[in-house]
C-alpha atoms as a PDB file:
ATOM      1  CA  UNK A   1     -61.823  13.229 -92.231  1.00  0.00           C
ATOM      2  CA  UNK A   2     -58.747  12.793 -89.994  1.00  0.00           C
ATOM      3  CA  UNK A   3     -56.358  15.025 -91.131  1.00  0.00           C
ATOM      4  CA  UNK A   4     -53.870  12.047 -91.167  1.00  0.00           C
ATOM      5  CA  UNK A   5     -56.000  10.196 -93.880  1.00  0.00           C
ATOM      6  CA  UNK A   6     -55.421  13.557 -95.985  1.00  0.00           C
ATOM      7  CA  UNK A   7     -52.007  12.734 -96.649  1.00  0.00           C
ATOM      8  CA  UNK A   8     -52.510   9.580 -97.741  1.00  0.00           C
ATOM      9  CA  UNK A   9     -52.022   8.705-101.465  1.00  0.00           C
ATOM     10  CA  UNK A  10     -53.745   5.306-102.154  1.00  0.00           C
ATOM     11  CA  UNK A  11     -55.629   5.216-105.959  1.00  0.00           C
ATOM     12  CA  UNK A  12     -53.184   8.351-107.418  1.00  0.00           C
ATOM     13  CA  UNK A  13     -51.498   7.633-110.231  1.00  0.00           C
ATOM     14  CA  UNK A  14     -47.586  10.217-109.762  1.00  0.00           C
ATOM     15  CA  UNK A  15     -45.357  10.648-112.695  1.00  0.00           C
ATOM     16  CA  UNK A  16     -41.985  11.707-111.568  1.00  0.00           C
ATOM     17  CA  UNK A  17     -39.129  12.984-114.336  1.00  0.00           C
ATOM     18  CA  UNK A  18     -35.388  11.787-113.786  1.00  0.00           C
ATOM     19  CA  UNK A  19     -36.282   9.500-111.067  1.00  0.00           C
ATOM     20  CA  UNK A  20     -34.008   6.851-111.385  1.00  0.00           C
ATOM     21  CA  UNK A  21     -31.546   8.067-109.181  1.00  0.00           C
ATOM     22  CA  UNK A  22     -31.250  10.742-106.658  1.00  0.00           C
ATOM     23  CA  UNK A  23     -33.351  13.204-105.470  1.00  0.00           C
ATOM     24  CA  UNK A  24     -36.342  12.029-107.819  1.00  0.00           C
ATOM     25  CA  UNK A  25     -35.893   8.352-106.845  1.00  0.00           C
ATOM     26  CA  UNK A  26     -36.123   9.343-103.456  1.00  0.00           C
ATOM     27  CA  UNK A  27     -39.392  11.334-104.242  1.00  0.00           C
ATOM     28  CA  UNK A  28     -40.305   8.095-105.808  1.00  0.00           C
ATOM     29  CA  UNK A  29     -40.307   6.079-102.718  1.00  0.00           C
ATOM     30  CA  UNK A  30     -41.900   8.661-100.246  1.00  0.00           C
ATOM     31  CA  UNK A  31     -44.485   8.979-102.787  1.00  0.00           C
ATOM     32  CA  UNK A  32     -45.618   5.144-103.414  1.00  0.00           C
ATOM     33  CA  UNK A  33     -44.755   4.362 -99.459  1.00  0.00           C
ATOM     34  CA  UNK A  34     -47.761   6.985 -99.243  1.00  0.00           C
ATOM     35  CA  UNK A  35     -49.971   4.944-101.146  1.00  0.00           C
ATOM     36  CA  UNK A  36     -49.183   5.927-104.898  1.00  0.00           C
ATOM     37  CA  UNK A  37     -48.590   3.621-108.126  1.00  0.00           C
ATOM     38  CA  UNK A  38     -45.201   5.472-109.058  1.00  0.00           C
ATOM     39  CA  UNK A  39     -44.278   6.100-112.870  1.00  0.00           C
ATOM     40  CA  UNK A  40     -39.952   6.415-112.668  1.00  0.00           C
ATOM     41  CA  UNK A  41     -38.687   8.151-115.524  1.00  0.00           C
ATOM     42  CA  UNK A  42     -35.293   8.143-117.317  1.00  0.00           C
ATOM     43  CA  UNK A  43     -33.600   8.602-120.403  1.00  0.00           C
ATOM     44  CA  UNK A  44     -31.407   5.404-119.963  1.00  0.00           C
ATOM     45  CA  UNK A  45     -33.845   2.357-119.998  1.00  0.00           C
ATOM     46  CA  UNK A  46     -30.831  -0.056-117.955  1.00  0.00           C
ATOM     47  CA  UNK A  47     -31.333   2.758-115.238  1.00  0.00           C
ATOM     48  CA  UNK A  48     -35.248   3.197-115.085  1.00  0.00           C
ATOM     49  CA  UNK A  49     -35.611  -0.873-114.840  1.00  0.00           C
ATOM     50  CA  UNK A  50     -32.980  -1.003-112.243  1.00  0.00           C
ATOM     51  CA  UNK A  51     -34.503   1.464-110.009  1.00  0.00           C
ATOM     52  CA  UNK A  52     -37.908   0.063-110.569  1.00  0.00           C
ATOM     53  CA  UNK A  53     -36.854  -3.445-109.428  1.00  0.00           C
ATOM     54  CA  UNK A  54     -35.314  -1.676-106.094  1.00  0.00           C
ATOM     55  CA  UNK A  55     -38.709  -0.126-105.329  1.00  0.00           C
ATOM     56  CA  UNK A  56     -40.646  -2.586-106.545  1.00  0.00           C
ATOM     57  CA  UNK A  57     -38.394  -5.244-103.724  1.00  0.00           C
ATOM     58  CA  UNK A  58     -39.603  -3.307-101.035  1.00  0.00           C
ATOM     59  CA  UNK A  59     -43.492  -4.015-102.156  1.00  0.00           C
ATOM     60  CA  UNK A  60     -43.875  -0.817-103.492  1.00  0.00           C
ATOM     61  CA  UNK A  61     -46.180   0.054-107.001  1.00  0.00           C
ATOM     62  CA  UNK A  62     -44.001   0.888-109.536  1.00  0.00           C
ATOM     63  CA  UNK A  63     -43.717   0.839-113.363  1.00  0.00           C
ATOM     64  CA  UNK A  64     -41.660   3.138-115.774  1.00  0.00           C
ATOM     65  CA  UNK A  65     -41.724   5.066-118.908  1.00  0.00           C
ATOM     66  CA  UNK A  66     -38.471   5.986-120.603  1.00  0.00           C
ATOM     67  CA  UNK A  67     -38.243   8.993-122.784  1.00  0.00           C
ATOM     68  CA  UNK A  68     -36.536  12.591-122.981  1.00  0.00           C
ATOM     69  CA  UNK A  69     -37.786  15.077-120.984  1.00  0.00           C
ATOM     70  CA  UNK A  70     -36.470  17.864-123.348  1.00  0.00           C
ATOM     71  CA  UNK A  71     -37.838  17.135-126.603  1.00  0.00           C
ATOM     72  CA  UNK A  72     -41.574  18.236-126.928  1.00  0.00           C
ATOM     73  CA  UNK A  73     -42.889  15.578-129.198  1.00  0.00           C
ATOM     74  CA  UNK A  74     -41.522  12.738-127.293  1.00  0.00           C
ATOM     75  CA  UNK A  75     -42.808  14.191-124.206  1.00  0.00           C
ATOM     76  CA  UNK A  76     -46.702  14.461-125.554  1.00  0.00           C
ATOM     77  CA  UNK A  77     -46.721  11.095-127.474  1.00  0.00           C
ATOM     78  CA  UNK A  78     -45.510   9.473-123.751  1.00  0.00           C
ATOM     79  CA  UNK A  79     -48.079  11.380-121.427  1.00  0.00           C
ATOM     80  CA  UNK A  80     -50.856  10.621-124.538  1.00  0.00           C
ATOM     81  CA  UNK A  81     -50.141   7.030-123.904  1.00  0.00           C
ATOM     82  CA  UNK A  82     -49.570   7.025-120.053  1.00  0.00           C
ATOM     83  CA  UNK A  83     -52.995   8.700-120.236  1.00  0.00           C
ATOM     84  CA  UNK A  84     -54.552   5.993-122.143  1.00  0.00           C
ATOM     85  CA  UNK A  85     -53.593   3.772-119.159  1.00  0.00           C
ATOM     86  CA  UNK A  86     -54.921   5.717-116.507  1.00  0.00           C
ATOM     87  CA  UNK A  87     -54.798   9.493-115.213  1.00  0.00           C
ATOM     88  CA  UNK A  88     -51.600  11.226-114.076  1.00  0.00           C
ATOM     89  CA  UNK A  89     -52.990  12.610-110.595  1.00  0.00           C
ATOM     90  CA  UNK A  90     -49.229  13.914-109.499  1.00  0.00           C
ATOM     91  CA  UNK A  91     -46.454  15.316-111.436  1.00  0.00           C
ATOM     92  CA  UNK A  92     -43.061  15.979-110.472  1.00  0.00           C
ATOM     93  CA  UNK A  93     -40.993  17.667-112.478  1.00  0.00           C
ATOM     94  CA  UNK A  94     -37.688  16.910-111.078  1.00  0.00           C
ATOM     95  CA  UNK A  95     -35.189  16.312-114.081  1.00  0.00           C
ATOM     96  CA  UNK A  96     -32.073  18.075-113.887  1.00  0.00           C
ATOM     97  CA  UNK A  97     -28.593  19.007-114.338  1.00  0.00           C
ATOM     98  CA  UNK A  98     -25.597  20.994-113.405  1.00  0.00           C
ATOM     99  CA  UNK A  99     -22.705  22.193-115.662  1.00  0.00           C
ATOM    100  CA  UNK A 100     -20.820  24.285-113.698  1.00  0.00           C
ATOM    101  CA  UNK A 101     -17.775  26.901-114.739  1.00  0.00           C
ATOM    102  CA  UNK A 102     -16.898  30.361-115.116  1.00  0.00           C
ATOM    103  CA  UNK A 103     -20.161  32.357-116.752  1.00  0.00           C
ATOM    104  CA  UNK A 104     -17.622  34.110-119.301  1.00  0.00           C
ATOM    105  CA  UNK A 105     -15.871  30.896-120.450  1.00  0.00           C
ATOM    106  CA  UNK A 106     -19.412  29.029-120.445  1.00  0.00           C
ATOM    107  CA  UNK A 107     -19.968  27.193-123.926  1.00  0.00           C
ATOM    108  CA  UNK A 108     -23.242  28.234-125.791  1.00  0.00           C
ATOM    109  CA  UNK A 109     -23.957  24.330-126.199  1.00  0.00           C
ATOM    110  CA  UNK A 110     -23.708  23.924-121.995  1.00  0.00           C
ATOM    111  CA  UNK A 111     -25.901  26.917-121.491  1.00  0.00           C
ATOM    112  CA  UNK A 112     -28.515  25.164-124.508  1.00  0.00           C
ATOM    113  CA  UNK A 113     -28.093  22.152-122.833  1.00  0.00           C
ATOM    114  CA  UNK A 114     -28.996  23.057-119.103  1.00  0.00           C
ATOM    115  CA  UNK A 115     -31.277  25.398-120.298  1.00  0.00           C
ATOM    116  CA  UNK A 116     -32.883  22.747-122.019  1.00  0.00           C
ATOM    117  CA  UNK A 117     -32.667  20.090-119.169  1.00  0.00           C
ATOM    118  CA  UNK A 118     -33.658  22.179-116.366  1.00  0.00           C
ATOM    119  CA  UNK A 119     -36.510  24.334-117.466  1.00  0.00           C
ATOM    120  CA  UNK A 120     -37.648  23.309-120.914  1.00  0.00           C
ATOM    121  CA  UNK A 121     -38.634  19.523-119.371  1.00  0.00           C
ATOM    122  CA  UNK A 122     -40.237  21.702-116.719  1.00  0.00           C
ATOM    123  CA  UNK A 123     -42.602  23.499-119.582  1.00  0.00           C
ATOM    124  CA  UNK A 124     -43.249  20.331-121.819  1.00  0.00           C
ATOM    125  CA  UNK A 125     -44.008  17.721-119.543  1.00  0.00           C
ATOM    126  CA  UNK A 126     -45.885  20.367-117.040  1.00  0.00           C
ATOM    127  CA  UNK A 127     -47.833  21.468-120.342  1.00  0.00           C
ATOM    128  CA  UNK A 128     -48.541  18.061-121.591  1.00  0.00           C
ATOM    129  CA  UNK A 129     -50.265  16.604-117.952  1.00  0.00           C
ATOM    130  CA  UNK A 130     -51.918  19.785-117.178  1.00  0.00           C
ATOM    131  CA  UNK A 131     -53.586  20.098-120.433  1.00  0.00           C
ATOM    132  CA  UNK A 132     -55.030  16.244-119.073  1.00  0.00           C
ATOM    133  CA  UNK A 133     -55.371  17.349-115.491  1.00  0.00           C
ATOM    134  CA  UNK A 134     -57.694  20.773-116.186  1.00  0.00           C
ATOM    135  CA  UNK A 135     -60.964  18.880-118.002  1.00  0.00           C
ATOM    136  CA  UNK A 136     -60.840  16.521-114.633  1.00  0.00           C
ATOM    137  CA  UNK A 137     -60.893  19.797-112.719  1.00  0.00           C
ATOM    138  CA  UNK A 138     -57.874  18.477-110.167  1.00  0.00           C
ATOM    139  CA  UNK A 139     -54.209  17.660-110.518  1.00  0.00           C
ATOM    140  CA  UNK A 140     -50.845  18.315-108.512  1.00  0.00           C
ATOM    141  CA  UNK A 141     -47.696  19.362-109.694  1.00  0.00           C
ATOM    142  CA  UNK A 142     -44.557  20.073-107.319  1.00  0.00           C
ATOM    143  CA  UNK A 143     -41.541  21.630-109.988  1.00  0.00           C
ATOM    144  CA  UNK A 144     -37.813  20.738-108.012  1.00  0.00           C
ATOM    145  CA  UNK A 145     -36.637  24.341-107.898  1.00  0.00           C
ATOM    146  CA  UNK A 146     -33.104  24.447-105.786  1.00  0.00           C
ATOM    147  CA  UNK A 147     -31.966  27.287-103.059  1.00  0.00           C
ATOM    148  CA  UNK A 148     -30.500  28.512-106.431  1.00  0.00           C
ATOM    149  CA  UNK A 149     -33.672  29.706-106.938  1.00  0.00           C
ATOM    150  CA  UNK A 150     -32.772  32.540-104.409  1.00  0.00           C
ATOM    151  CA  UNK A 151     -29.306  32.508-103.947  1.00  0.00           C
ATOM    152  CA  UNK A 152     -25.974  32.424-106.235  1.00  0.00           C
ATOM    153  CA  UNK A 153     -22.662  30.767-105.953  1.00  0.00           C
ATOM    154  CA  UNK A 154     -19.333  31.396-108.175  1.00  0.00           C
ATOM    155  CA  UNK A 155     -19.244  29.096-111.340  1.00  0.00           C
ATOM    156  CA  UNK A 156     -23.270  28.445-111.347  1.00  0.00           C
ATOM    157  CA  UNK A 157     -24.556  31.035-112.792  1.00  0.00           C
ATOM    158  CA  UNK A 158     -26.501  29.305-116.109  1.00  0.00           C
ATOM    159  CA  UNK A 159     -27.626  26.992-112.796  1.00  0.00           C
ATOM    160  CA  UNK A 160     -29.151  29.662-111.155  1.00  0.00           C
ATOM    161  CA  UNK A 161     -30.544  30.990-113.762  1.00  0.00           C
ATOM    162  CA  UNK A 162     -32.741  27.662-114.947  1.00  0.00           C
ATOM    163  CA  UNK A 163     -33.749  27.196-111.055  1.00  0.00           C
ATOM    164  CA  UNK A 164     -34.786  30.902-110.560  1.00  0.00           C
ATOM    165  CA  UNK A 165     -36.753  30.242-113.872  1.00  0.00           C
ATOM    166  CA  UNK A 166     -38.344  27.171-112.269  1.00  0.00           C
ATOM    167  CA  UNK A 167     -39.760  29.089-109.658  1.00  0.00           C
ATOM    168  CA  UNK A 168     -41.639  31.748-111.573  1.00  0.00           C
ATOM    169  CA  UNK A 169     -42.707  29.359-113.862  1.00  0.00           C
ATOM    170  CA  UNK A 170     -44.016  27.186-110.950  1.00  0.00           C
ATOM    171  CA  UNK A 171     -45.798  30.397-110.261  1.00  0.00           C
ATOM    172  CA  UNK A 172     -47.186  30.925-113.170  1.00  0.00           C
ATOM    173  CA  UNK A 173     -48.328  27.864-113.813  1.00  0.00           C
ATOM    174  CA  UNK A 174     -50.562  28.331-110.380  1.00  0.00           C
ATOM    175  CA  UNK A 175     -51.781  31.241-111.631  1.00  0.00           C
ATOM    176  CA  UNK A 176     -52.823  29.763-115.134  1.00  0.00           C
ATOM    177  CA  UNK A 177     -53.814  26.379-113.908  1.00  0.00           C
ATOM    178  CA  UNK A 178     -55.149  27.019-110.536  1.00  0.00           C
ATOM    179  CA  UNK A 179     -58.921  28.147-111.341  1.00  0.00           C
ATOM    180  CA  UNK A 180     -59.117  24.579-112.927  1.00  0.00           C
ATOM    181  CA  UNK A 181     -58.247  22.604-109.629  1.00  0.00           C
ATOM    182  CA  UNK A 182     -54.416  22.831-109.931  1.00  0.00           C
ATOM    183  CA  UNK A 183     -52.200  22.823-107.105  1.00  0.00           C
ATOM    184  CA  UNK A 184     -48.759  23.987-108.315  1.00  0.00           C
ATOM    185  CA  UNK A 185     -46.198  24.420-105.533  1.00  0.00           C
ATOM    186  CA  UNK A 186     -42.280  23.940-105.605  1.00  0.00           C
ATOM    187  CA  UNK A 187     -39.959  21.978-103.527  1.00  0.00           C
ATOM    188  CA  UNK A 188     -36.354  23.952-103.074  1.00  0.00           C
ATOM    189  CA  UNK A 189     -33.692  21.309-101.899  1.00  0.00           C
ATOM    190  CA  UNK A 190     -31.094  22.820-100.224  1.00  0.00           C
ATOM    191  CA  UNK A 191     -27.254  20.845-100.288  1.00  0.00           C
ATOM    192  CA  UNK A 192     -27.485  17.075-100.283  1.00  0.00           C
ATOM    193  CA  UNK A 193     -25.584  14.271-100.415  1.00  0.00           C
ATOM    194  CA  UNK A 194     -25.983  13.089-103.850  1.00  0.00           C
ATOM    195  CA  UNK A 195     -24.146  11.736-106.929  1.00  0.00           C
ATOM    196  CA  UNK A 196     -24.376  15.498-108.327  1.00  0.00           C
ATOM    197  CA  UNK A 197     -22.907  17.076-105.218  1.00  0.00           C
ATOM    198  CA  UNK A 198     -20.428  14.066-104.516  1.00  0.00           C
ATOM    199  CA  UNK A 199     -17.115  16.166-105.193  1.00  0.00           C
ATOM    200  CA  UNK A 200     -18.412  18.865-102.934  1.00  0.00           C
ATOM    201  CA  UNK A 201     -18.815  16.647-100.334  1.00  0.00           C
ATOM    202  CA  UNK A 202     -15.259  15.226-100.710  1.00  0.00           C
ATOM    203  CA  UNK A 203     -14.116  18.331-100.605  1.00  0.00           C
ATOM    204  CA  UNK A 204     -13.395  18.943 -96.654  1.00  0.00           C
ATOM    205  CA  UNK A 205     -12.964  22.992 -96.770  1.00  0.00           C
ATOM    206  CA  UNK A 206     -16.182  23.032 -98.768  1.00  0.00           C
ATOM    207  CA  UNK A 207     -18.585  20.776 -96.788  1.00  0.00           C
ATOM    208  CA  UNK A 208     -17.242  22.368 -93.557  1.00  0.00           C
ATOM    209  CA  UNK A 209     -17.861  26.044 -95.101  1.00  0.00           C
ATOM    210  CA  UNK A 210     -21.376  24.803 -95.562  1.00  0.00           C
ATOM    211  CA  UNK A 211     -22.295  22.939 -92.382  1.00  0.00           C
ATOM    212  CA  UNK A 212     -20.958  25.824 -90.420  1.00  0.00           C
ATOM    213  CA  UNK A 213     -23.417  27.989 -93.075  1.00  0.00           C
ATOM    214  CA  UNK A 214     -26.461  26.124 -92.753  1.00  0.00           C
ATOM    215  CA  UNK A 215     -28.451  26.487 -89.212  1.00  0.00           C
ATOM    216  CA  UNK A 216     -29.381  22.839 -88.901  1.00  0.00           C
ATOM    217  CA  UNK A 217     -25.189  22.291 -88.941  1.00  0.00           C
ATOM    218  CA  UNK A 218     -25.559  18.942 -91.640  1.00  0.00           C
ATOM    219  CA  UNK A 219     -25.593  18.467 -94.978  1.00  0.00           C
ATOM    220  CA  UNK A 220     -29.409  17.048 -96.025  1.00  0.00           C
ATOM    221  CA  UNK A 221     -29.932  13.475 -96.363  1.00  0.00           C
ATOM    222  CA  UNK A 222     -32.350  12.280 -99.371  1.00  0.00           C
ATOM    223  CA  UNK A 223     -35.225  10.936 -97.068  1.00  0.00           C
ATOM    224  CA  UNK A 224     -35.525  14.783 -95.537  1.00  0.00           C
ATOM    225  CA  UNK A 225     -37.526  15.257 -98.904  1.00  0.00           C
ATOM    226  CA  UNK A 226     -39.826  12.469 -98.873  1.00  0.00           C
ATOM    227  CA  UNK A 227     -42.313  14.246 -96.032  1.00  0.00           C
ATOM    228  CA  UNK A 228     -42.450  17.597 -98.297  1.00  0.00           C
ATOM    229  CA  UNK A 229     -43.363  15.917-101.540  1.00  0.00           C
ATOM    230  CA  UNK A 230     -46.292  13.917 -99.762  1.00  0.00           C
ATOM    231  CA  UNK A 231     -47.880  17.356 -98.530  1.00  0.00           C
ATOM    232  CA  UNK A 232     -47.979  18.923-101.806  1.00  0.00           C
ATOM    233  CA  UNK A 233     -49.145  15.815-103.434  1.00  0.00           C
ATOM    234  CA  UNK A 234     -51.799  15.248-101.130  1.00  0.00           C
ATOM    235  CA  UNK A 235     -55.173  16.390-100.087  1.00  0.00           C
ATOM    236  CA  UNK A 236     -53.450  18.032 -96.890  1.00  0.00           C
ATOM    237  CA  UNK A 237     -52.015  21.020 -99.248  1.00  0.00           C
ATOM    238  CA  UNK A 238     -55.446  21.295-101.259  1.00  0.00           C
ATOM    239  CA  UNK A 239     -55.220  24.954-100.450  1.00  0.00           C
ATOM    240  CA  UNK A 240     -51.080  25.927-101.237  1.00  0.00           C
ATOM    241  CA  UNK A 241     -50.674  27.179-104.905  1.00  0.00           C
ATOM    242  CA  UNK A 242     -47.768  28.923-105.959  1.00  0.00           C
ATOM    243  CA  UNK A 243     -45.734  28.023-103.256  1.00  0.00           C
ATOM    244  CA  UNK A 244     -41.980  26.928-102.709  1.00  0.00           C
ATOM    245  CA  UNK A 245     -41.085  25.137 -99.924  1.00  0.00           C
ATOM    246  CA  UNK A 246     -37.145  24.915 -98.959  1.00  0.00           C
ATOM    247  CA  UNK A 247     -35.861  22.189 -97.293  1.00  0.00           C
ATOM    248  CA  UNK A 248     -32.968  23.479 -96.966  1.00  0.00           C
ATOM    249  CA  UNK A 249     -32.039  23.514 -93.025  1.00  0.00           C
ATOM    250  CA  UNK A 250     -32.445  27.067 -92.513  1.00  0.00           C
ATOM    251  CA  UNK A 251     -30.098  28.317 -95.925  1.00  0.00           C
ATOM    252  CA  UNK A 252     -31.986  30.257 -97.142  1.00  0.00           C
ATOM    253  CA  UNK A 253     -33.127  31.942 -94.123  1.00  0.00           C
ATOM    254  CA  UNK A 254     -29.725  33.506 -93.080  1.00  0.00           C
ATOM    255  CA  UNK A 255     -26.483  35.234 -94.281  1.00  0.00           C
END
């Protein structure tokens, strides 16, 4: 086979969490541009069908499935009935939040609630499609982990915590899932220019701190993702379990 046709997606079915916007829309298009029928996902039904329609203009297979990411039984009655339809061949568990502030005047219900966002979606719906994938004997997942999965910041600290979380549980689950044909890797965005980081990039002293920080001297733009999430979805990474890959521009290889 031409290693070119082992990135190619056509016939996978790829569930993505909090994908109507962002980072996980973004995944969404690399993903179905490679060939995949793309499942969005999205607590907010207006927002799901609106990004569907947008992908689905530009020719691209798409349909959606709203529910919550956080609640357990919500999450197995959906993947029990996206099963029934056909069988989840990619997950990407990419549903997240940030709540920033000072760790000693953090509220208990923020910490719950990014807690519960950011790594207990990560456990249900990774639970839920793996428990599918392992009697097929195949599967991907790719878990968004964050440079915060290495490195702190002042005021993130509950953040930091979930994504360093993330990426031992991304190894764990390759450790666990792999003897049954699972690849389980991580993608670790660095900064981008999204609706969660929009204040930092306003911020001039902040956004010039950080270019001057980062060794490719830019802030990341969404479509540097796409190429990463392809890999690990694809036949090309059949062999990387347990990984995390940072796309980062170099952060997390310097001080």
């Amino acid at each position: 086979m031409n290693v070119l046709d082992s990135f190619q997606l056509q016939g996978r079915r790829a569930l993505i969490t909090g994908s109507s916007a962002g980072i996980g829309l973004a995944l969404a298009q690399a993903l179905a541009q490679a060939g995949a029928h793309v499942i969005l996902n999205g607590r907010t039904a207006s927002k799901v069908l609106a990004a569907q329609q947008s992908l689905q203009a530009q020719g691209l297979s798409v349909s959606s499935a709203v529910f919550d990411v956080t609640q357990a039984d919500p999450v197995r009655a959906a993947v029990a009935q996206l099963e029934a339809e056909g069988p989840i061949d990619i997950l990407v568990n990419n549903a997240g939040m940030q709540i920033r502030g000072p760790l000693h005047e953090y509220q208990d219900a923020d910490w719950h609630t990014i807690m519960k966002t950011n790594l207990d979606s990560v456990y249900f719906v990774g639970q839920a499609v793996a428990q599918r994938m392992i009697p097929r004997g195949r599967g991907k997942i790719i878990n968004i982990c964050s440079v915060q999965s290495e490195l702190g910041r002042p005021g993130i600290a509950p953040y930091t915590a979930t994504k360093g979380a993330v990426k031992m549980l991304t190894k764990g689950m390759a450790i666990d899932w792999g003897p049954f044909g699972i690849n389980v890797n991580g993608i670790g965005p660095g900064y981008f220019k999204t609706d969660i980081n929009q204040k930092l990039v306003d911020d001039p002293a902040f956004s010039s701190w950080l270019v001057g920080r980062t060794p490719s001297r830019r802030w990341g733009d969404l479509q540097d993702l796409g190429g990463a999430a392809v890999f690990l979805a694809s036949d090309a990474a059949r062999f990387v379990n347990g990984h995390i890959l940072y796309v980062d521009g170099g952060v997390t290889a310097t001080l």
